[in-house]
N, C-alpha and C. Protein backbone atom coordinates (compact mmCIF):
# COMPACT_ATOMS: atom_id res chain seq x y z
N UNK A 1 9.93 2.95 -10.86
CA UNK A 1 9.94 3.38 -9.49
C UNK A 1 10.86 2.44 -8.71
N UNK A 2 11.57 2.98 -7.63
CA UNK A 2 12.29 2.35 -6.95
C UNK A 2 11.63 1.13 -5.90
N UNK A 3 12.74 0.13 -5.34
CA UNK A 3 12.16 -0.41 -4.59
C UNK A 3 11.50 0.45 -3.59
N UNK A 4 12.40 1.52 -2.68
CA UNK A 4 12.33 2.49 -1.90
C UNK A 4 11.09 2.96 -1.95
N UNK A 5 10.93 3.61 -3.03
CA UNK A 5 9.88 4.70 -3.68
C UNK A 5 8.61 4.12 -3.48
N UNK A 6 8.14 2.47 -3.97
CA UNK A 6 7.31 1.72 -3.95
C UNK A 6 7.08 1.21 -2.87
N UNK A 7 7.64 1.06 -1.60
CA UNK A 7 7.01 0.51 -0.07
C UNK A 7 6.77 1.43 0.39
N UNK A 8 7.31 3.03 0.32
CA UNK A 8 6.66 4.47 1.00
C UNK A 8 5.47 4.61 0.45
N UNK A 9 5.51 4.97 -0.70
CA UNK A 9 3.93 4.71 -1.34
C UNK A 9 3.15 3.85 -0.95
N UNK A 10 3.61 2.91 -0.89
CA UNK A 10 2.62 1.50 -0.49
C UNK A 10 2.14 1.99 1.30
N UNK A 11 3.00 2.19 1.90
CA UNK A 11 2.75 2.72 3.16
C UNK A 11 1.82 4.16 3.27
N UNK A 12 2.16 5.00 2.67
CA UNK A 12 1.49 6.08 2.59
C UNK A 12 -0.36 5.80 2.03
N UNK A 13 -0.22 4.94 0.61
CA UNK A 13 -2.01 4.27 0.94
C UNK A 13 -2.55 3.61 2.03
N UNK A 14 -1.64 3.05 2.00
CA UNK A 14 -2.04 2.30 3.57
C UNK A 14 -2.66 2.99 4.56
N UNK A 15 -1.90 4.48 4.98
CA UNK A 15 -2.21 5.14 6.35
C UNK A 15 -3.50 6.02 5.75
N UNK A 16 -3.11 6.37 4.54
CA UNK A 16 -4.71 7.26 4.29
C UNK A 16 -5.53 5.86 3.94
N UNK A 17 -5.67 5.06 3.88
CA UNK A 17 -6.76 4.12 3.34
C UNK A 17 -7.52 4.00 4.88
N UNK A 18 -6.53 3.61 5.97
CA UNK A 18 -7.49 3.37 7.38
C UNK A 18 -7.80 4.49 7.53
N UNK A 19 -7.31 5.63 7.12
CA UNK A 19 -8.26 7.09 7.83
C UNK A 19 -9.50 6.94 7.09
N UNK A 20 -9.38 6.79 5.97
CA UNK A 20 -10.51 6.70 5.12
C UNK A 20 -11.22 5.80 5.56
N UNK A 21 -11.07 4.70 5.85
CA UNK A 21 -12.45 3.53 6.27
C UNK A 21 -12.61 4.05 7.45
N UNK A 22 -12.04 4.41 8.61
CA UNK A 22 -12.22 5.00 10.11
C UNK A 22 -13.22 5.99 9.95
N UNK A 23 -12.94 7.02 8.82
CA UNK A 23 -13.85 8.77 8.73
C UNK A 23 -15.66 7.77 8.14
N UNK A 24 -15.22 6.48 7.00
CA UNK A 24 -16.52 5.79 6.54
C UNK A 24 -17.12 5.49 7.83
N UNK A 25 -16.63 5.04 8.65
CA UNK A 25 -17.43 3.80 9.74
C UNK A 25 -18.07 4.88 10.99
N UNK A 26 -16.94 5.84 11.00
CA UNK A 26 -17.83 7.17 11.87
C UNK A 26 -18.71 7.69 11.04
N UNK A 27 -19.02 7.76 10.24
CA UNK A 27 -20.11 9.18 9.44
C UNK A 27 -21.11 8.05 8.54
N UNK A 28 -20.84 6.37 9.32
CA UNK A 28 -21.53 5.58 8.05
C UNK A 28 -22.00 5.95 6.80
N UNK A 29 -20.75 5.95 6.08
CA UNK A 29 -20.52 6.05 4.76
C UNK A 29 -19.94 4.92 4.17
N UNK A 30 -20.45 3.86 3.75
CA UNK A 30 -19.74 2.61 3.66
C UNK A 30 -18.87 3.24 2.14
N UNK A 31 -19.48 3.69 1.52
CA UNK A 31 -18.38 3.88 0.22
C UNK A 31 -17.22 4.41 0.40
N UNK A 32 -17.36 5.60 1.31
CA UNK A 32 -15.93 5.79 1.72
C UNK A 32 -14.96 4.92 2.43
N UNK A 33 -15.70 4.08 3.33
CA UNK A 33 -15.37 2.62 3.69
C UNK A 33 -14.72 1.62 3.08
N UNK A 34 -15.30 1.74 2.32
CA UNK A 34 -15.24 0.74 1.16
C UNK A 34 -13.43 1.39 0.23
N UNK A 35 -13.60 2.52 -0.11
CA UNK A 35 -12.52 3.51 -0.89
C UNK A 35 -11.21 2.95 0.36
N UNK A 36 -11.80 3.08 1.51
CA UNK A 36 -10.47 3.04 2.25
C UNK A 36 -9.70 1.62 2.28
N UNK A 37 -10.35 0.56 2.57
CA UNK A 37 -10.16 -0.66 2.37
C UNK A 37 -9.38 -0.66 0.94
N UNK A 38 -10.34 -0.77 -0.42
CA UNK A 38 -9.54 -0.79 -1.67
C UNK A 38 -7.83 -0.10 -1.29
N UNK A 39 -7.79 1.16 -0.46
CA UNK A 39 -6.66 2.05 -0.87
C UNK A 39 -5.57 0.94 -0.01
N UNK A 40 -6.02 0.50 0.86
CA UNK A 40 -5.43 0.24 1.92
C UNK A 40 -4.33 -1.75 0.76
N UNK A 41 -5.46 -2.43 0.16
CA UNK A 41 -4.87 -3.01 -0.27
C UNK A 41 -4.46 -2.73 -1.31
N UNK A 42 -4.31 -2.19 -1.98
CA UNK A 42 -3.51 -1.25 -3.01
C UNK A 42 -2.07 -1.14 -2.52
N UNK A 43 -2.00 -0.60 -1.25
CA UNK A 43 -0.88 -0.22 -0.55
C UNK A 43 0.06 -1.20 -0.14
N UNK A 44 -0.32 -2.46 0.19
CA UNK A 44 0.08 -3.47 0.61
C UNK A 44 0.64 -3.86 -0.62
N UNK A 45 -0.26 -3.92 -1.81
CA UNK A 45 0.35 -4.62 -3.35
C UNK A 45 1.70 -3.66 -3.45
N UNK A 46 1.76 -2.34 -3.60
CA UNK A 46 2.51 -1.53 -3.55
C UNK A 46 3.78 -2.09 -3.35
N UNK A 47 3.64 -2.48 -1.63
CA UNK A 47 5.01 -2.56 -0.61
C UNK A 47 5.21 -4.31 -1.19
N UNK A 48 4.47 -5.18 -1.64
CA UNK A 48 4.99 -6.07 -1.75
C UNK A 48 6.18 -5.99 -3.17
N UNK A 49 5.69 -5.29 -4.25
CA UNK A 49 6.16 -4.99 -5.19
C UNK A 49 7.47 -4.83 -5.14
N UNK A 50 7.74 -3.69 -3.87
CA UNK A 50 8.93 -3.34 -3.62
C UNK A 50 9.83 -4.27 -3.05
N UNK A 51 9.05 -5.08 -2.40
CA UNK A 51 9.63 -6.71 -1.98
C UNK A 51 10.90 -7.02 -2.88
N UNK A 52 9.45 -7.40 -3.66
CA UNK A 52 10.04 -8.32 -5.11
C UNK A 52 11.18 -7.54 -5.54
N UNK A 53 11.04 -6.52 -5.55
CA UNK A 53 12.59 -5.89 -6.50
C UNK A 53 13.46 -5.71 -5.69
N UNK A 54 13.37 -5.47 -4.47
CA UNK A 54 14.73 -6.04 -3.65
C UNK A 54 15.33 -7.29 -3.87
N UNK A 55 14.21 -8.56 -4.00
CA UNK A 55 14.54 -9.66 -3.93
C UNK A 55 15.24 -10.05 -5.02
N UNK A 56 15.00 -9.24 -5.65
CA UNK A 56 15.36 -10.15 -7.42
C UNK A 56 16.82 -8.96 -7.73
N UNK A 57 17.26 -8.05 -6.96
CA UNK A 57 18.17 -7.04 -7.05
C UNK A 57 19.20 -7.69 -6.66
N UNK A 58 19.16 -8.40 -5.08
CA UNK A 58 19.71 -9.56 -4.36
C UNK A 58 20.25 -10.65 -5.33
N UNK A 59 18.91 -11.18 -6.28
CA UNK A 59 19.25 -12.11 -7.25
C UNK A 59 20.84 -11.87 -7.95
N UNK A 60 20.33 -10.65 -8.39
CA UNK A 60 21.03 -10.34 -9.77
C UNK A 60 22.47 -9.85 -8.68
N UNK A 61 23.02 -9.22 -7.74
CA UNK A 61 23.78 -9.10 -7.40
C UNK A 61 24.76 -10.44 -6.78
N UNK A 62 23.98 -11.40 -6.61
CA UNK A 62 24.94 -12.60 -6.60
C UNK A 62 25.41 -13.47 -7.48
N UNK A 63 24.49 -12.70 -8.63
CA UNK A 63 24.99 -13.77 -9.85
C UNK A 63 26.37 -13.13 -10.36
């Protein structure tokens, strides 16, 4: 997967992960709560991922 590909994704868990803990905390459903949180840092790992392969793309293009 691209760097690209991997911070949209990462963003896209992200935005459904807070709907998901928001829909848990209205309807106190902590598991869904809970689901949203997990998705949410999932998403973040995601976009950092994509970090990294920019960073190391950078690498390799100055060498």
């Amino acid at each position: 997967m691209s760097s690209t590909k991997d911070k949209i994704t990462g963003k896209t868990n992200e935005a459904i992960g807070k709907v998901k803990e928001s829909i848990g905390k209205a309807t106190d459903n902590p598991d869904l709560e809970g689901e949203g949180l997990a998705q949410q840092v999932k998403g973040k790992g995601q976009q950092v991922k994509g970090d990294v392969k920019d960073a190391v793309k950078r690498g390799v293009d100055k060498a």
